[in-house]
Each structure stands twice: as C-alpha cells, then as structure tokens.
Protein backbone atom coordinates (compact mmCIF):
# COMPACT_ATOMS: atom_id res chain seq x y z
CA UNK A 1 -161.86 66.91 -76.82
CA UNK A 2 -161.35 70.12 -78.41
CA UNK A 3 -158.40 71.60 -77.61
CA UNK A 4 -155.06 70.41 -76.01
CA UNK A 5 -152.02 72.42 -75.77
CA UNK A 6 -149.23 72.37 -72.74
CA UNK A 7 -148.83 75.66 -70.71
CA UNK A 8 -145.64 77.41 -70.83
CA UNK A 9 -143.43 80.19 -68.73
CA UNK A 10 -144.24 82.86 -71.15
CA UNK A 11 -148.05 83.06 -69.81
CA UNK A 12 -147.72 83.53 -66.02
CA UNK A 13 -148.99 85.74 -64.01
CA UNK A 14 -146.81 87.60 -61.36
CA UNK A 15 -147.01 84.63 -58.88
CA UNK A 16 -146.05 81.85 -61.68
CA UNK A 17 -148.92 80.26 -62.05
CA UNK A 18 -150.80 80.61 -65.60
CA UNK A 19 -152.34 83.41 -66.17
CA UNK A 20 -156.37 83.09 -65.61
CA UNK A 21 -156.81 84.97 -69.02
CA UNK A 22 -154.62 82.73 -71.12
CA UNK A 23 -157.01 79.75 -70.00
CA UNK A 24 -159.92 81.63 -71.22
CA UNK A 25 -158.82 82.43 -74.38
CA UNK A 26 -157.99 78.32 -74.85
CA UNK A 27 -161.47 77.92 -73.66
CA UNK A 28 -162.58 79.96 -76.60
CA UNK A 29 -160.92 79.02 -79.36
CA UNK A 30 -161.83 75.44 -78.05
CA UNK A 31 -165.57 76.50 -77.99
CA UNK A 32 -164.95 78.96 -81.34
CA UNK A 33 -163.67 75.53 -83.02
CA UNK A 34 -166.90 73.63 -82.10
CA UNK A 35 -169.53 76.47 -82.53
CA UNK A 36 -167.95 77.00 -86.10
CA UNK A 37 -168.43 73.27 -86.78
CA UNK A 38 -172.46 73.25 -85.31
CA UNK A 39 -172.48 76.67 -87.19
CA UNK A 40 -171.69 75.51 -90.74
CA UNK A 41 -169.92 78.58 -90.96
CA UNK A 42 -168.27 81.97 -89.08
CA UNK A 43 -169.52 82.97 -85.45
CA UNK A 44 -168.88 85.34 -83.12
CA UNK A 45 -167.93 85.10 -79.17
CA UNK A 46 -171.19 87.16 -77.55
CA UNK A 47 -170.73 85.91 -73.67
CA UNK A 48 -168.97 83.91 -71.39
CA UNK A 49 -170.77 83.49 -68.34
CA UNK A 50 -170.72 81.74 -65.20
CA UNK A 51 -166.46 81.45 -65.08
CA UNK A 52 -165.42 79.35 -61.99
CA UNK A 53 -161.88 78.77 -61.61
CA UNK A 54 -161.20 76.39 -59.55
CA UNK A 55 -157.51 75.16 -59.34
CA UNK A 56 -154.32 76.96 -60.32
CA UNK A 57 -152.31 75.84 -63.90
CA UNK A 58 -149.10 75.76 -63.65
CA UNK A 59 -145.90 75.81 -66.40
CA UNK A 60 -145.86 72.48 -67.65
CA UNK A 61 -149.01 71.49 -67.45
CA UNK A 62 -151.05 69.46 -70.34
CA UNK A 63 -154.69 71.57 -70.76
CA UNK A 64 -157.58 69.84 -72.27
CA UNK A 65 -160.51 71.59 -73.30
CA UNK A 66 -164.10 70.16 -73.52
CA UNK A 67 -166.76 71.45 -74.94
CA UNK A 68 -170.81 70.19 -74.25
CA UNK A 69 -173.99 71.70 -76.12
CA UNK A 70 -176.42 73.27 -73.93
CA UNK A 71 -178.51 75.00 -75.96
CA UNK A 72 -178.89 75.91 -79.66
CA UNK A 73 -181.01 78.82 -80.52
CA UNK A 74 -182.15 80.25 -84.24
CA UNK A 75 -178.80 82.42 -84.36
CA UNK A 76 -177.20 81.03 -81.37
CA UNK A 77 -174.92 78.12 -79.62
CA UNK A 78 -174.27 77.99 -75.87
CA UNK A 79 -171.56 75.52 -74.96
CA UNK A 80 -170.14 74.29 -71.02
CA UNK A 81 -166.48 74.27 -71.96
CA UNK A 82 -164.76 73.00 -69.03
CA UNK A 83 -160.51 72.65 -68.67
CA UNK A 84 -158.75 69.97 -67.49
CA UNK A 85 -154.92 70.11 -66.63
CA UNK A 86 -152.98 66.90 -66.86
CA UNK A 87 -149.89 67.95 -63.83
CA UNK A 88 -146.92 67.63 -65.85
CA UNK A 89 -144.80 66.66 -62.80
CA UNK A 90 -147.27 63.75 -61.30
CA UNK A 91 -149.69 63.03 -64.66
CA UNK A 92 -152.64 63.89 -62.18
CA UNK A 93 -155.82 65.39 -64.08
CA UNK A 94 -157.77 67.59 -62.48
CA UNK A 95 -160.89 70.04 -63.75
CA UNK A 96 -159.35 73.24 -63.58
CA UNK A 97 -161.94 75.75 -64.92
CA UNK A 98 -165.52 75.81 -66.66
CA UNK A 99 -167.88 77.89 -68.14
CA UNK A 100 -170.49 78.89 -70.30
CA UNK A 101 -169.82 80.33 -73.72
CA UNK A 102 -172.23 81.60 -76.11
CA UNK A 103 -171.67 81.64 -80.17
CA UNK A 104 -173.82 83.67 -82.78
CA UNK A 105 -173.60 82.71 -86.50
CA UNK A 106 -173.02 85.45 -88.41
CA UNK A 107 -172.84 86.19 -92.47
CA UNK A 108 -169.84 87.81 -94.35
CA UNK A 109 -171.20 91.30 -93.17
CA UNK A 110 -171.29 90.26 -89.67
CA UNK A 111 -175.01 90.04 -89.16
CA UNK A 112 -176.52 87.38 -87.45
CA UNK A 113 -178.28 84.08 -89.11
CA UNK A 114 -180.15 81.40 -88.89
CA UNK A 115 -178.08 78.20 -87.47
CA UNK A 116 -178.06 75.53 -90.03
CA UNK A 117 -181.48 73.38 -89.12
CA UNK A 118 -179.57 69.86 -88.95
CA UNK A 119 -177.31 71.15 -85.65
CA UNK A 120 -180.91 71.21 -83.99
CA UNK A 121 -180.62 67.62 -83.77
CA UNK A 122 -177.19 67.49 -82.34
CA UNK A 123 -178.29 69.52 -79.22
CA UNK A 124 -177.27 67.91 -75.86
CA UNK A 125 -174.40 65.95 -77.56
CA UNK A 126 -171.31 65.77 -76.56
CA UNK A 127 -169.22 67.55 -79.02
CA UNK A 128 -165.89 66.10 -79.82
CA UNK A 129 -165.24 63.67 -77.63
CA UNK A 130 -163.24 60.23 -77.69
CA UNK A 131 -163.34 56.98 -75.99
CA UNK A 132 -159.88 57.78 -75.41
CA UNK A 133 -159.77 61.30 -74.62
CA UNK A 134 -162.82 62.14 -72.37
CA UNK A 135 -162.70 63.76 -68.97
CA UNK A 136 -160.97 61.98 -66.10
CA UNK A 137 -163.59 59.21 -64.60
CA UNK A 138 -165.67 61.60 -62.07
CA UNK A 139 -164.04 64.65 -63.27
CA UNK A 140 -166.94 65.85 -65.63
C-alpha cells in the first residue's frame, strides 16, 4: 500500500461523486512517495498514461493506492498505480482506477540523473505492500 486516505464532500464534482482529478492527484503522490523511495532522492511527475476509470468514488469512501514497478530506466521509474475504494456504507472494495505513471530523478537543479544502481534489482517488485493490506483477492 501506498496511500490511504477517505474521500470527503469538499472534492465532488457537480454530480457528487469525487472528482476524477482529486483521485489522480492521490495516485501521484502515492506513486511520487514510491518513486522517491526507488529514487534515493527528488523526482519529477513526466507522464501519466493509459488512465482508465472505471467506477465512481463517492463521499465516504476509504481509497487505497497501490503502486507496482514496471520498468526502471537510467533516469527513469514507471509505476501501475491502481485505486481501490473500500464503500464506506457496505465495506465493499472495488478497483476504482489505474494507470501508468512515470518518475524522473532529478538533482537540486532539476536535471535529470542516473537512478541509484541497487533499485535495478528491485524492478518487477511489488512496492509497498502488506500481507494485510494488499488488493482485494481478484481485484489486482
């Protein structure tokens, strides 16, 4: 897991449901938190691609965020976030959202480097993940 917060009223959308943009940004700093920790170090959102949104949030709601490796490059991370919403009203989880969001390292003048050369061996892994807190069973 690495993110978890609970959506309230004050990020709706016209209709009431949570606003698709709100989950997004979650997504990031979920994948921002990870990419920093592969990173050794500062990084920089450069894409998110492939967004599929599949069920609504709504107020009340528990998000989880997940976040899988997918590729590591010299400068770069690509993560497979995907969002899971716990229904506050009937405890039902269900994948809400995914995509793919890609990282650069960058120095203190906001130039690109290498990627630390231990992360190469964590590629594929399953970042931050629990016995206790992984997707629902199927859900992945």
């Amino acid at each position: 897991m690495a993110l978890r917060t609970v959506a309230l009223p004050a990020f709706t959308n016209a209709h009431g449901d949570i606003f698709g943009g709100w989950i997004l940004s979650q997504m990031d700093l979920a994948g921002g938190t990870v990419a920093t920790r592969l990173a050794n170090g500062r990084i920089v959102t450069v894409a998110v691609t492939e967004m599929s949104f599949q069920l609504p949030v709504f107020v009340g709601d528990e998000v989880t965020c997940f976040a899988d490796v997918v590729k590591i490059g010299r400068s770069s991370i690509t993560l497979k976030i995907s969002a899971f919403a716990r229904r506050g009203r009937t405890g039902e989880d269900v994948k809400v959202t995914e995509g793919l969001f890609t990282y650069v390292a960058v120095d203190a003048k906001g130039k690109s480097r290498p990627v630390q050369a231990h992360v190469a061996t964590r590629k594929g892994a399953v970042v931050g993940r629990h016995s206790n807190s992984t997707p629902p069973a199927g859900k992945s």
